[in-house]
N, C-alpha and C. Protein backbone atom coordinates (compact mmCIF):
# COMPACT_ATOMS: atom_id res chain seq x y z
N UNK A 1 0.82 -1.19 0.00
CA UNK A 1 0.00 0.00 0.00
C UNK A 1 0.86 1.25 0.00
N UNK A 2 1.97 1.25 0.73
CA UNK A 2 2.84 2.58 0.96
C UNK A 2 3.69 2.90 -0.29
N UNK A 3 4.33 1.30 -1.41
CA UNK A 3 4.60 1.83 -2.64
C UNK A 3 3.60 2.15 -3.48
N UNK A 4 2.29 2.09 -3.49
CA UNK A 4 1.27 2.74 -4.03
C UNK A 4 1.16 4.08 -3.91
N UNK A 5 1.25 4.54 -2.64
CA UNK A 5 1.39 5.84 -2.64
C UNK A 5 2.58 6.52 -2.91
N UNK A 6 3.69 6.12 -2.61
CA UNK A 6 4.71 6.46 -3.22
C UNK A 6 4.56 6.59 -4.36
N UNK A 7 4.22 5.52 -5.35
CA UNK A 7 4.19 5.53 -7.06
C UNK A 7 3.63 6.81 -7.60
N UNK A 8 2.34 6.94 -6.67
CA UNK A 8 1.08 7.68 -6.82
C UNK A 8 1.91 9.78 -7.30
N UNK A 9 2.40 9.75 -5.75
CA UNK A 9 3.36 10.89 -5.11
C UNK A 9 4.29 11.45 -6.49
N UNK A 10 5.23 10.19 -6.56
CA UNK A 10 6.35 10.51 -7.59
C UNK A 10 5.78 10.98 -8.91
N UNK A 11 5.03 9.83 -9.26
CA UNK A 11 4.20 10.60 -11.12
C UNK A 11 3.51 11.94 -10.61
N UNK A 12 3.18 12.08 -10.00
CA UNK A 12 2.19 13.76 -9.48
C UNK A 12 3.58 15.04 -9.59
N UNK A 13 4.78 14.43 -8.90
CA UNK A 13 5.90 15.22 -8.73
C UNK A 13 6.52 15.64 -10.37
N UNK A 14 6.50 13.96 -11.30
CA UNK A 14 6.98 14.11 -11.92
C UNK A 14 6.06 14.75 -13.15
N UNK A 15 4.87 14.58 -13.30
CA UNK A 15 3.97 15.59 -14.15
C UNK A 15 3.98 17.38 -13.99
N UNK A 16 4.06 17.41 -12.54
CA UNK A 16 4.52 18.68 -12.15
C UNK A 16 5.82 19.27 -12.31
N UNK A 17 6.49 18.73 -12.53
CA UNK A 17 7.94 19.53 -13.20
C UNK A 17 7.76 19.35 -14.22
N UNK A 18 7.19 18.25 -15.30
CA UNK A 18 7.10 18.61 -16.57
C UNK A 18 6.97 19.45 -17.19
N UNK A 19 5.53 19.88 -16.46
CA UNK A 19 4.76 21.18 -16.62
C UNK A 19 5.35 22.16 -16.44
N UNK A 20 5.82 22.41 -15.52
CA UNK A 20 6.73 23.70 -15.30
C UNK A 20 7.87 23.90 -16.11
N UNK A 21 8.47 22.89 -16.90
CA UNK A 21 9.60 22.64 -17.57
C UNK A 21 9.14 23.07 -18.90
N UNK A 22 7.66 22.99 -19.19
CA UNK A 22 6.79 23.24 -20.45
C UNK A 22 6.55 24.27 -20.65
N UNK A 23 6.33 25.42 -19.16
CA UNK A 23 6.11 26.67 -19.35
C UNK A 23 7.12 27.38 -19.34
N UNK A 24 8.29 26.98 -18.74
CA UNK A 24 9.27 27.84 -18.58
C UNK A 24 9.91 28.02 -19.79
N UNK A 25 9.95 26.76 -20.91
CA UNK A 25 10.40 26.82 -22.17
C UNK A 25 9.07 28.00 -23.29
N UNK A 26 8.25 27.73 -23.06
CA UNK A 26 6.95 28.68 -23.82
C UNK A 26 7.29 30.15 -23.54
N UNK A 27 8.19 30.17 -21.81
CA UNK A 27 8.30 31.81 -21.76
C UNK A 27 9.57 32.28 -22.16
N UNK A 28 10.27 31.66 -22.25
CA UNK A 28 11.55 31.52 -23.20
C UNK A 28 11.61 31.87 -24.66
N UNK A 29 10.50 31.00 -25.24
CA UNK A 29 10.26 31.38 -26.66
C UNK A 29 9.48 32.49 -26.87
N UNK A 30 8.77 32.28 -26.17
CA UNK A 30 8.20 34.09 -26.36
C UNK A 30 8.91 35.25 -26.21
N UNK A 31 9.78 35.42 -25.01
CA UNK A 31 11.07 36.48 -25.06
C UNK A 31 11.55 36.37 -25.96
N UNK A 32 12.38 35.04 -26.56
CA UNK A 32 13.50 34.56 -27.62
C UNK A 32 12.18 36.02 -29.25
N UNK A 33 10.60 35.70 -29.54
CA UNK A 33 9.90 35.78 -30.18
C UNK A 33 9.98 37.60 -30.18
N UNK A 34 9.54 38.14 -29.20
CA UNK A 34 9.39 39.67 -28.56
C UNK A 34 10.86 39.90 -28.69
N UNK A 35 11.95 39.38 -28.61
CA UNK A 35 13.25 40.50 -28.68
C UNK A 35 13.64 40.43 -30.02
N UNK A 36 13.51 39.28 -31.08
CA UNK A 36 13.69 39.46 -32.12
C UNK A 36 12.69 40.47 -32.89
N UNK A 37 11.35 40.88 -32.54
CA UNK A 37 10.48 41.99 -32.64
C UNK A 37 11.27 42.87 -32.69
N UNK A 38 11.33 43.88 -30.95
CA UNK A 38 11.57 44.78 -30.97
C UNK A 38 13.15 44.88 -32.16
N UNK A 39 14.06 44.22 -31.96
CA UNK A 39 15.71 44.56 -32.78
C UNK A 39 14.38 45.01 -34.51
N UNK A 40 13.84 43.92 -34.99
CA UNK A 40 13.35 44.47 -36.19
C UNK A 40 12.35 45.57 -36.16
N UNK A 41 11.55 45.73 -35.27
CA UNK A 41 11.06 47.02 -34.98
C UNK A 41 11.66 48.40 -34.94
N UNK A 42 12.91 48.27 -34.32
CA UNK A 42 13.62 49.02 -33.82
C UNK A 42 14.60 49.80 -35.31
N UNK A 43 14.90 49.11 -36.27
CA UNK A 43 15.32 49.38 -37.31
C UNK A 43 14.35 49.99 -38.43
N UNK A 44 13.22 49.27 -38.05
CA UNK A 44 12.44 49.99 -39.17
C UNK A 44 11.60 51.20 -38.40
N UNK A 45 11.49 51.30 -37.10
CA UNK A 45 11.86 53.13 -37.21
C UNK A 45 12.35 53.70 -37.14
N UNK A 46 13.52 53.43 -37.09
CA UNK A 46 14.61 54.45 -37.57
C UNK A 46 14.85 54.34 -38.99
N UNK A 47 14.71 53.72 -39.73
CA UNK A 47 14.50 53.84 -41.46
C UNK A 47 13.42 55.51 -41.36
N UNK A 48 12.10 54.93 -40.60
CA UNK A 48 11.41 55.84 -41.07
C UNK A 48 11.03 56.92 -39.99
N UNK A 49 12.26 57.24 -39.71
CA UNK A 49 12.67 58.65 -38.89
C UNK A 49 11.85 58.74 -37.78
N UNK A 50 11.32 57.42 -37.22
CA UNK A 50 10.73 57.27 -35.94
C UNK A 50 12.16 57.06 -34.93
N UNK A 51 12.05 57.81 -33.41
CA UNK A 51 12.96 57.01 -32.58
C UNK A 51 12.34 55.16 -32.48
N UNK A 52 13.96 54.38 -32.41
CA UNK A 52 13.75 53.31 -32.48
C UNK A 52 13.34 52.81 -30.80
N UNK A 53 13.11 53.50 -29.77
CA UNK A 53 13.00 52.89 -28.40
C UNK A 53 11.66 52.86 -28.29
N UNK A 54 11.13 53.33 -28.86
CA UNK A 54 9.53 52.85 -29.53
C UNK A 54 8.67 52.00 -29.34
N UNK A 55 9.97 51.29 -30.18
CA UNK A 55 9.51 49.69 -30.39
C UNK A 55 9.42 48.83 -28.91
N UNK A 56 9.91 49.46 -27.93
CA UNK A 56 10.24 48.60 -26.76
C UNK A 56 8.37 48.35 -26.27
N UNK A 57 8.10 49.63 -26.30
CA UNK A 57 6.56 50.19 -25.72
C UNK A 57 5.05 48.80 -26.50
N UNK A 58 4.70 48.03 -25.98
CA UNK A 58 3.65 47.35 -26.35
C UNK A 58 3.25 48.11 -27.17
N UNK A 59 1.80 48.82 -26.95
CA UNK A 59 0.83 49.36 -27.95
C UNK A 59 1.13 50.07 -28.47
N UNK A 60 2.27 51.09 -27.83
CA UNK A 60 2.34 51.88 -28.95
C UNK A 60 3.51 51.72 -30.25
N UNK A 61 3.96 50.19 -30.29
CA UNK A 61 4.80 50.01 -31.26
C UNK A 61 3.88 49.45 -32.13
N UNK A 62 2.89 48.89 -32.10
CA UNK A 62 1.66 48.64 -33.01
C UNK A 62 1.20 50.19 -34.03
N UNK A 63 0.80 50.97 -33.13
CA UNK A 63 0.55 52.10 -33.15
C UNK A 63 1.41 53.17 -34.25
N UNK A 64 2.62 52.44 -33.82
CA UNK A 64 3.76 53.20 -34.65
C UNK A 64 3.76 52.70 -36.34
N UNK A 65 4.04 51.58 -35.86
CA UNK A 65 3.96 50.40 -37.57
C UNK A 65 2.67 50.55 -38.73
N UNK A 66 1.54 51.50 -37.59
CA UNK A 66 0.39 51.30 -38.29
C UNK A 66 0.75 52.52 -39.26
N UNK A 67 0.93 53.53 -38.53
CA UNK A 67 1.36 55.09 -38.81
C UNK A 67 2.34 55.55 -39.84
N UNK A 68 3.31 54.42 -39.92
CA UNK A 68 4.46 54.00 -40.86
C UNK A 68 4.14 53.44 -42.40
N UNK A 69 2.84 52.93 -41.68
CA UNK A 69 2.50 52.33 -43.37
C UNK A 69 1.10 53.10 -44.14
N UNK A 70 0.87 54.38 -43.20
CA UNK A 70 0.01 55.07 -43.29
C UNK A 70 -0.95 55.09 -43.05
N UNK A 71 -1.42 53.91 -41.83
CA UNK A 71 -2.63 54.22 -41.29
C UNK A 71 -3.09 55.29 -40.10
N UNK A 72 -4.00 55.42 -39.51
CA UNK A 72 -4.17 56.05 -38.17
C UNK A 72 -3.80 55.01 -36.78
N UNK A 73 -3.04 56.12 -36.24
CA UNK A 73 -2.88 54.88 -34.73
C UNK A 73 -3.64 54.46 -34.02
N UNK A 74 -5.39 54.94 -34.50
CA UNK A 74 -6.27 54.28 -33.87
C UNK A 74 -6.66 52.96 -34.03
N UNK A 75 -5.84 52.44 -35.61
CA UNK A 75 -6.35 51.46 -36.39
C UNK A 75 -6.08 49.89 -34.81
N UNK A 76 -5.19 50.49 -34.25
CA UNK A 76 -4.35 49.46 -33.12
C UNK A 76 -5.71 48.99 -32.40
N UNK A 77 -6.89 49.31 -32.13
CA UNK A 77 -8.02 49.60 -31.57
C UNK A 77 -8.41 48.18 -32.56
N UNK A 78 -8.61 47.52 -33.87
CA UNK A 78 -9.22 46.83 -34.51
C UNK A 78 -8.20 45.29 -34.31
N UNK A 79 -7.01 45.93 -33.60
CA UNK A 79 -6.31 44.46 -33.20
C UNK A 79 -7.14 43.52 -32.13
N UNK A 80 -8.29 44.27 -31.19
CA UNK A 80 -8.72 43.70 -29.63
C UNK A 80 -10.62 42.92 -30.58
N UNK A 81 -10.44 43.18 -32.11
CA UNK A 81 -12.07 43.07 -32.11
C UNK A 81 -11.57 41.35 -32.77
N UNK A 82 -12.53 40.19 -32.94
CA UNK A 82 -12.15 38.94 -33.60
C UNK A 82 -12.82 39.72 -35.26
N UNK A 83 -11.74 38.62 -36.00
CA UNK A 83 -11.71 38.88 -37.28
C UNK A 83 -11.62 40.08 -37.73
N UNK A 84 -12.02 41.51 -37.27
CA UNK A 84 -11.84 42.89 -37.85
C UNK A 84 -10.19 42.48 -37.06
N UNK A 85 -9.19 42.00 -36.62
CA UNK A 85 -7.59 41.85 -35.82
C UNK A 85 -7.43 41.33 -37.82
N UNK A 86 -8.26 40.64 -38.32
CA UNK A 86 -7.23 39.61 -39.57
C UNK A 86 -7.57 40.96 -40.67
N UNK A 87 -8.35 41.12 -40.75
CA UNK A 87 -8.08 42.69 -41.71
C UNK A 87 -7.09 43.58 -41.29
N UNK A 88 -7.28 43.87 -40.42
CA UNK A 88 -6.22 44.97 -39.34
C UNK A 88 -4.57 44.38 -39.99
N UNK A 89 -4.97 43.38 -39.99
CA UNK A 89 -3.12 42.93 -39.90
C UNK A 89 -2.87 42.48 -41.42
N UNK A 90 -3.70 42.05 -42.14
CA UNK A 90 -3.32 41.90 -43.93
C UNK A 90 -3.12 43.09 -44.37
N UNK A 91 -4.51 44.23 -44.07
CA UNK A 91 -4.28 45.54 -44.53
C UNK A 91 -2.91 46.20 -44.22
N UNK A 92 -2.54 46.01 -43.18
CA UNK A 92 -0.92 46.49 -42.79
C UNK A 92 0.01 46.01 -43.35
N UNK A 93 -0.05 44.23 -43.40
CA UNK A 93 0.90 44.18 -44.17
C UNK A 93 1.52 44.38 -45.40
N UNK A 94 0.07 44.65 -46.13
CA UNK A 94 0.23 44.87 -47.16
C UNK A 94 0.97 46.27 -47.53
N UNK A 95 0.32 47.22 -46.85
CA UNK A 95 0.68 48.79 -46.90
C UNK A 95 2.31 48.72 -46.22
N UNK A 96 2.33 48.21 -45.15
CA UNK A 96 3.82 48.09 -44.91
C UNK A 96 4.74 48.09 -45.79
N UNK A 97 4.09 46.57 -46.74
CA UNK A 97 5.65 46.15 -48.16
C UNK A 97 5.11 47.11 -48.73
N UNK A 98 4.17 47.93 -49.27
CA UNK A 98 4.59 48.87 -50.43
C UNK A 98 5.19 50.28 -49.70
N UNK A 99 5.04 50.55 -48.28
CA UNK A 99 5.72 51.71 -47.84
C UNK A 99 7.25 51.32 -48.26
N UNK A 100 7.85 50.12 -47.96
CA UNK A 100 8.75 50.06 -48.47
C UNK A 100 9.78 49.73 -49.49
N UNK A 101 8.61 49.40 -50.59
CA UNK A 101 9.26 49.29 -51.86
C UNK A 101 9.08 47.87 -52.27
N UNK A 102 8.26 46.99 -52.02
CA UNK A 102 8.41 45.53 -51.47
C UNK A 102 6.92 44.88 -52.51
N UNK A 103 6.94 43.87 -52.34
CA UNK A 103 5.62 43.14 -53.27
C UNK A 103 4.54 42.72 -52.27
N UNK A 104 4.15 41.57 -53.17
CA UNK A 104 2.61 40.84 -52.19
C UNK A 104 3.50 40.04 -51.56
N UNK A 105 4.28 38.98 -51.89
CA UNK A 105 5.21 38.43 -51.48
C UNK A 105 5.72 38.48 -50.12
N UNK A 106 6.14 39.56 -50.06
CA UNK A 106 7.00 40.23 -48.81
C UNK A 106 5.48 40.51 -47.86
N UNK A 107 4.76 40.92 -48.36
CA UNK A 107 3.28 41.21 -47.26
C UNK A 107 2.85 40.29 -46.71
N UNK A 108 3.01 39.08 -47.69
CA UNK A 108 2.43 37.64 -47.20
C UNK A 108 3.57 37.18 -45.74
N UNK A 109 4.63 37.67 -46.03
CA UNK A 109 5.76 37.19 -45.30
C UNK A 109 5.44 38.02 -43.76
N UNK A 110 5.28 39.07 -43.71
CA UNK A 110 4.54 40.13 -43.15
C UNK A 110 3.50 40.06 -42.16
N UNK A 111 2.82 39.62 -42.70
CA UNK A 111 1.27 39.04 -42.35
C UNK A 111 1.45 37.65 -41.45
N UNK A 112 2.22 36.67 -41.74
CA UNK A 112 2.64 35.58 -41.29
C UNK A 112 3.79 35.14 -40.37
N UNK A 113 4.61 36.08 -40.68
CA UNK A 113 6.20 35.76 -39.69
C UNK A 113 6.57 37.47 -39.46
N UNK A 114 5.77 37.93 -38.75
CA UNK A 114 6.40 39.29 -38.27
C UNK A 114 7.41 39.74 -38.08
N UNK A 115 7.54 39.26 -37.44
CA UNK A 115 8.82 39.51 -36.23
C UNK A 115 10.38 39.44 -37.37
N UNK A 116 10.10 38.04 -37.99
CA UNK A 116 11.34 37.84 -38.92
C UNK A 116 11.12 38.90 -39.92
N UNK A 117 10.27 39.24 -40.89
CA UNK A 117 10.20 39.61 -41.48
C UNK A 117 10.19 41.21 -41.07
N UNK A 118 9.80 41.88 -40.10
CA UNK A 118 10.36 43.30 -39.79
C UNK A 118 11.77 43.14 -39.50
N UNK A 119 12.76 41.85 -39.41
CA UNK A 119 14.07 42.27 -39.19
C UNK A 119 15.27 42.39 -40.47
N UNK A 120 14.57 41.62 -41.45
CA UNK A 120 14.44 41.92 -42.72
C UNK A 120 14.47 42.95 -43.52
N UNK A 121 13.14 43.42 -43.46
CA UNK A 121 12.56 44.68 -44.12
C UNK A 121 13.77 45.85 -43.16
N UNK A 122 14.15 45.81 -41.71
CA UNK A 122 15.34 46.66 -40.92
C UNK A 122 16.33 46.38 -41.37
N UNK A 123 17.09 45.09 -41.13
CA UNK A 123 18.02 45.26 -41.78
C UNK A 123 18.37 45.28 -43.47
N UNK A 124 17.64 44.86 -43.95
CA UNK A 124 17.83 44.70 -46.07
C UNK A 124 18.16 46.09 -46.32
N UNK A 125 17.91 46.11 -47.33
CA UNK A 125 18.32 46.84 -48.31
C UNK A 125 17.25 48.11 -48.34
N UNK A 126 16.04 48.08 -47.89
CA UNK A 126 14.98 48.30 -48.28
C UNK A 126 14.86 49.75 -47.52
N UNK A 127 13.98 50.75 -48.73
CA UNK A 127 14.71 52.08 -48.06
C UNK A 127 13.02 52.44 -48.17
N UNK A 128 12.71 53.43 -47.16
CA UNK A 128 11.33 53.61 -46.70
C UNK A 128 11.16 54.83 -47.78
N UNK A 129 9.86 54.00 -48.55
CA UNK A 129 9.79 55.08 -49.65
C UNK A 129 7.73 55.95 -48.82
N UNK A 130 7.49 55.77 -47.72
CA UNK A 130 6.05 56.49 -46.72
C UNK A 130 5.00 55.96 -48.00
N UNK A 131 3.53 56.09 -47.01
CA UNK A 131 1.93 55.61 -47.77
C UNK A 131 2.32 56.02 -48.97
N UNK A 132 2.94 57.22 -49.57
CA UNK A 132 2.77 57.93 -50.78
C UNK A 132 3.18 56.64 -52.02
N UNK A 133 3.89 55.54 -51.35
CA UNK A 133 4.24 54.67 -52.37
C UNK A 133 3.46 53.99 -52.87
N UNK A 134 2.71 53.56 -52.45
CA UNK A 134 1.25 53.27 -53.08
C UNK A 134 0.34 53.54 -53.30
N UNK A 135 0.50 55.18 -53.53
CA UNK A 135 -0.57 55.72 -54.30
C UNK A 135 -0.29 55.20 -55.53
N UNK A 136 -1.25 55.33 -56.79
CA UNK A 136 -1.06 55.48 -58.22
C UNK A 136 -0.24 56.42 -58.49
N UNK A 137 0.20 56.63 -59.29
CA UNK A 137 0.48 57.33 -59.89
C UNK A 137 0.21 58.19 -61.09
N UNK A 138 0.12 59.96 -61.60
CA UNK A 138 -0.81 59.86 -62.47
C UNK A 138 0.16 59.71 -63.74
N UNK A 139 -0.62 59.80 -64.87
CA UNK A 139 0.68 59.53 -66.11
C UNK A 139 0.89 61.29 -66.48
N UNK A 140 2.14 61.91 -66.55
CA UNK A 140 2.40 63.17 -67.06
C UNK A 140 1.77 63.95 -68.25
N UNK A 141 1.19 65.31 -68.35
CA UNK A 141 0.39 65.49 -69.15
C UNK A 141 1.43 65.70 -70.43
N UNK A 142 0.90 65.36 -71.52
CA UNK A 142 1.73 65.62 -72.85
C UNK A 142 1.96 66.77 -73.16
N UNK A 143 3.43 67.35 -73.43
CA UNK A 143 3.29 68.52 -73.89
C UNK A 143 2.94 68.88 -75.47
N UNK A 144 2.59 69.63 -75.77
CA UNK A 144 2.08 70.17 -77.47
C UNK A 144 3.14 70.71 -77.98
């Protein structure tokens, strides 16, 4: 009866450090996830003449990215609603790659792997051309 409870004791002990061994790695990757953010955050406002300590700030580095790709910083407000968050964040990404010179490609990348892909878009090549880059453009009037 007493190695029964013993048995009982030890698997309880040993499920319980698992667990803890499970979360402590999840909060790991999430820091490891959030510092590779902010470093690519941090570059792409300073591309676009934002201070880069910015990026450190939760909401308002949302706020910032939105503003960067020419939205309003209220748009950060449509991240807390379900499904108006998946517009919120295609529409950005999209406006993001053309703020900076970039395709659908790069938006998709955007939209899907943030974090990597703002460290990217910071460190590359890629030079912040603001919303104005995706306007149309009109065609020049002909001269006579």
């Amino acid at each position: 009866m007493f190695d029964l409870i013993m048995m009982q004791a030890s698997s309880g002990l040993t499920n319980t450090a698992g667990l803890l061994a499970g979360l402590a790695f999840n909060l790991f990757m999430a820091l490891v996830v959030y510092v590779v953010y902010v470093i690519g955050a941090w570059k792409v406002f300073t591309k676009a003449d934002r201070p880069g300590w910015w990026s450190i700030i939760p909401i308002w580095n949302a706020a910032v990215l939105l503003q960067i790709s020419g939205r309003s910083g209220w748009w950060v407000l449509g991240y807390v609603v379900p499904l108006l968050n998946l517009f919120v964040q295609i529409r950005w990404g999209v406006e993001m790659a053309n703020s900076y010179g970039r395709g659908v490609g790069f938006a998709i990348g955007l939209i899907l792997l943030e974090p990597l892909f703002l460290v990217i878009l910071g460190f590359g090549g890629a030079r912040y051309l603001g919303p104005a880059a995706r306007a149309p453009q009109s065609a020049p009037a002909a001269a006579i």
